[in-house]
Protein backbone atom coordinates (compact mmCIF):
# COMPACT_ATOMS: atom_id res chain seq x y z
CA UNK A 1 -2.67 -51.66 -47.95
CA UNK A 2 -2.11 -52.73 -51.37
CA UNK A 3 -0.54 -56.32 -50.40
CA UNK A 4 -3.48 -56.61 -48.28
CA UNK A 5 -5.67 -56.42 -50.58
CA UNK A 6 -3.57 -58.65 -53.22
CA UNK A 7 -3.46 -61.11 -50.44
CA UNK A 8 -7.39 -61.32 -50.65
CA UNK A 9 -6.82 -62.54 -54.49
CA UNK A 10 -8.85 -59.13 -55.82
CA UNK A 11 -8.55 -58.23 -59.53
CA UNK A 12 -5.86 -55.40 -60.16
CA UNK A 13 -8.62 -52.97 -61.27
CA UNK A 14 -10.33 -53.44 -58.12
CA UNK A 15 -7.45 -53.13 -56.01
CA UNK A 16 -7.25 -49.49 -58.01
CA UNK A 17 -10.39 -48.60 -57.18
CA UNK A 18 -9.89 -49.46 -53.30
CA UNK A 19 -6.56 -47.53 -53.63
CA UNK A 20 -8.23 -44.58 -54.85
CA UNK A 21 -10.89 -44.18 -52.91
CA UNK A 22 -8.73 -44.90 -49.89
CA UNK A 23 -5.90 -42.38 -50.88
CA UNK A 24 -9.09 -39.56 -51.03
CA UNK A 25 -9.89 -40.20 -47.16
CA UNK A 26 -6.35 -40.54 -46.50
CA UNK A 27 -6.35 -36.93 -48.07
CA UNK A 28 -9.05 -35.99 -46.09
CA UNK A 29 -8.07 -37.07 -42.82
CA UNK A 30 -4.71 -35.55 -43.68
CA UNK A 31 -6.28 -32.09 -44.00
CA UNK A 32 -8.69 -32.04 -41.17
CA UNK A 33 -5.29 -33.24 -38.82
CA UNK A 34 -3.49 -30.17 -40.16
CA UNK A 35 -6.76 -27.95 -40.02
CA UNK A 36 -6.92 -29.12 -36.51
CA UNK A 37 -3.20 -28.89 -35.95
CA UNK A 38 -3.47 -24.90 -36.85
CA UNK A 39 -6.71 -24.41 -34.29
CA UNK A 40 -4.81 -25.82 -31.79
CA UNK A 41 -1.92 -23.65 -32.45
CA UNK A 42 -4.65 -20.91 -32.54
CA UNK A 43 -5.71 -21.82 -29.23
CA UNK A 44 -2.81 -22.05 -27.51
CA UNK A 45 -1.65 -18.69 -28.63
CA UNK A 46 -5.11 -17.51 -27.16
CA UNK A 47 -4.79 -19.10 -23.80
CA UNK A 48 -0.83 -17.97 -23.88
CA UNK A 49 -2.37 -14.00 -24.52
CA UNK A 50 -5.32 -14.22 -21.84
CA UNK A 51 -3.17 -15.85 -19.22
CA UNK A 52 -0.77 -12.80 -20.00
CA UNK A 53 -3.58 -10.25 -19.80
CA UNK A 54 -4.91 -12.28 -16.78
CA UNK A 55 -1.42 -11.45 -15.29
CA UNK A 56 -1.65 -7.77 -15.68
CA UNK A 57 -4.87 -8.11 -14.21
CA UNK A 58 -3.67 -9.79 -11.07
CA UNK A 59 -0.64 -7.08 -11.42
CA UNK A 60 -3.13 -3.92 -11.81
CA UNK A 61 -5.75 -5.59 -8.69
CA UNK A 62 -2.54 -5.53 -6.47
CA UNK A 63 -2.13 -1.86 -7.40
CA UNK A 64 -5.05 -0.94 -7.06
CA UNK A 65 -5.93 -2.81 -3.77
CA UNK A 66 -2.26 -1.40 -2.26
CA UNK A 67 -3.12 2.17 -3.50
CA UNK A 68 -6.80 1.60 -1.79
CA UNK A 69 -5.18 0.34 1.03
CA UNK A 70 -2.99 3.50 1.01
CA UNK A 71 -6.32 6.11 0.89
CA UNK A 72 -7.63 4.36 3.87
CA UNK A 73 -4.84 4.57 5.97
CA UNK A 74 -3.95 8.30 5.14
CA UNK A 75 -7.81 8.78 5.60
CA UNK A 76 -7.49 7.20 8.94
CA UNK A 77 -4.40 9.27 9.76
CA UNK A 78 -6.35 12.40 8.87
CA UNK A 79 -9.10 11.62 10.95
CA UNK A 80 -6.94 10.80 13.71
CA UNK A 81 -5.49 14.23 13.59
CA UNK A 82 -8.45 15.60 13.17
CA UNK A 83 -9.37 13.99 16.57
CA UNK A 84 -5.84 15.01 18.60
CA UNK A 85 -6.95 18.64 17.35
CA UNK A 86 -5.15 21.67 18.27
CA UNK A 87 -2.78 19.77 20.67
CA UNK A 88 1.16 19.72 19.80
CA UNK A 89 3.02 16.81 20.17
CA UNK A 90 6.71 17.22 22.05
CA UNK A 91 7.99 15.89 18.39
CA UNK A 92 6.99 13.77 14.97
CA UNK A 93 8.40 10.60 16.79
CA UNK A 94 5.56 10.84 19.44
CA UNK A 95 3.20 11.85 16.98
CA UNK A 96 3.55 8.95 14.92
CA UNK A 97 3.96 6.59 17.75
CA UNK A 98 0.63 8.17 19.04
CA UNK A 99 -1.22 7.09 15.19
CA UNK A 100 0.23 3.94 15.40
CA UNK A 101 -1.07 3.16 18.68
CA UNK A 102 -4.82 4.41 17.90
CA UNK A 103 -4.50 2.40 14.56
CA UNK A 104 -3.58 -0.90 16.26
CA UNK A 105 -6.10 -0.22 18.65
CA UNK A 106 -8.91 0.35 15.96
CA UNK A 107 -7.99 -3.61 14.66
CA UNK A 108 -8.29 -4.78 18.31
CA UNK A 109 -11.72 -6.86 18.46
CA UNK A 110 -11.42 -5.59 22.38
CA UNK A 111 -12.03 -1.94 21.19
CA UNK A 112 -14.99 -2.63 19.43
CA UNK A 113 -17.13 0.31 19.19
CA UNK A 114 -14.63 2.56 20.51
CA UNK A 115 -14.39 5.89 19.17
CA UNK A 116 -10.91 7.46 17.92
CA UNK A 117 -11.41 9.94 21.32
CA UNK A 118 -12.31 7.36 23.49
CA UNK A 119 -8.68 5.92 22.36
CA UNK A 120 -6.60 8.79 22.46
CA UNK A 121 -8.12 9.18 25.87
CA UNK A 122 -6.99 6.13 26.79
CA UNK A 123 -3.63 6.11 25.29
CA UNK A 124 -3.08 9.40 26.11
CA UNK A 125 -4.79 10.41 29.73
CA UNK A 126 -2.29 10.85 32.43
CA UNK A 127 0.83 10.34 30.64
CA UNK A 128 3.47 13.39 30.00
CA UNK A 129 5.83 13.70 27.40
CA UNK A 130 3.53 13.13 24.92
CA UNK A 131 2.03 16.67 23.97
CA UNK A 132 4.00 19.88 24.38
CA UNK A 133 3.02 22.52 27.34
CA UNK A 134 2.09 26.04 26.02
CA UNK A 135 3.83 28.10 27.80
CA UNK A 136 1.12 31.00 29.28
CA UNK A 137 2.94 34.73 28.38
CA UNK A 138 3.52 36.90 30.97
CA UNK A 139 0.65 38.87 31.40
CA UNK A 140 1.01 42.66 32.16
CA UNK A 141 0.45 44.83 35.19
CA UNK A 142 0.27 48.01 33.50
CA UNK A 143 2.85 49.62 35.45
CA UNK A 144 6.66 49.27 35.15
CA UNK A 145 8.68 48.24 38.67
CA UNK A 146 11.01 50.89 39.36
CA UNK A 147 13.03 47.94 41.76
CA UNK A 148 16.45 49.42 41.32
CA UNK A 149 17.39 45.97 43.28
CA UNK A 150 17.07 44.17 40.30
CA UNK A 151 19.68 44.78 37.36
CA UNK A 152 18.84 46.37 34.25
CA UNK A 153 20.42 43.82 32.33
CA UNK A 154 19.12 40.03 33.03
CA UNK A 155 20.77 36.71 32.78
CA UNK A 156 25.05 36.04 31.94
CA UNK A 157 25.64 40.01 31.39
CA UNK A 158 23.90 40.71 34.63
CA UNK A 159 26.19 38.63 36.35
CA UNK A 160 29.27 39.61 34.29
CA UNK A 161 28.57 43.08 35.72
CA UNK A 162 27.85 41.89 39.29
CA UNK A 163 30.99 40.47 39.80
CA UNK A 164 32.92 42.83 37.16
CA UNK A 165 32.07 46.18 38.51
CA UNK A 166 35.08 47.91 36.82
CA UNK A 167 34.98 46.40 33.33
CA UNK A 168 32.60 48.59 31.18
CA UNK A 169 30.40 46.79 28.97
């Protein structure tokens, strides 16, 4: 800047004064870059801390919506059961089958307005295998039968005996 301005033929003392008063914006600027320069640095340690809390966020949301998604389904399950009732299923494998089944048929658009009985009806009406058969207890006469056609003993030592007369049990 200086040979510029001695290139323009100025007096020494005003080529001082330029240089001075250029050397305190030259200051100035200098400061506000570095001022600006640390903001920056502010900033981008701001945006680096928000997009890591904005990362937990999208972390704990997936949680939460998993864990929500979680309630539903073991709210659906419950209901579901609360539907079958006092039936038993022949085993867990059925009985699970059976939820599935009701659950995938609660998405279906075609079931629409379908309760979970109507469902289970469906899924469920005329096929066996699915629920376990009570078995009804003999019921009582009252009286004893004094058959003495019929062993005393029942089932393998009955027949043991039958064809083992002489072998004492």
């Amino acid at each position: 800047m200086r040979e510029f301005l001695k290139g323009l033929d100025l007096d020494k003392e005003l080529i001082d004064t330029i240089m001075v008063e250029h050397g305190k914006e030259i200051t100035g600027l200098k400061e506000q870059v570095e001022e600006y320069k640390t903001k920056v640095s502010d900033y981008e340690s701001k945006i680096n801390d928000l997009s890591s809390k904005a990362d937990d966020n999208s972390k704990t949301l997936e949680e939460l919506n998993a864990l929500k998604k979680q309630v539903a389904d073991r709210n659906l399950s419950d209901k579901i059961l609360e539907a079958i009732g006092d039936k038993k299923f022949v085993n867990d494998y059925t009985k699970n089958a059976v939820i599935s089944e009701i659950k995938k048929s609660l998405d279906d658009d075609n079931n629409k307005g379908k309760s979970i009985n109507d469902l289970l009806n469906n899924f469920t009406e005329g096929k066996d295998g699915i629920f376990a058969k009570e078995e009804a207890e003999p019921k009582a006469t009252g009286t004893p039968s004094n058959n003495s056609s019929i062993p005393k003993e029942d089932g393998v030592l009955a027949i043991l005996k039958a064809k083992h007369p002489d072998i004492e049990f």
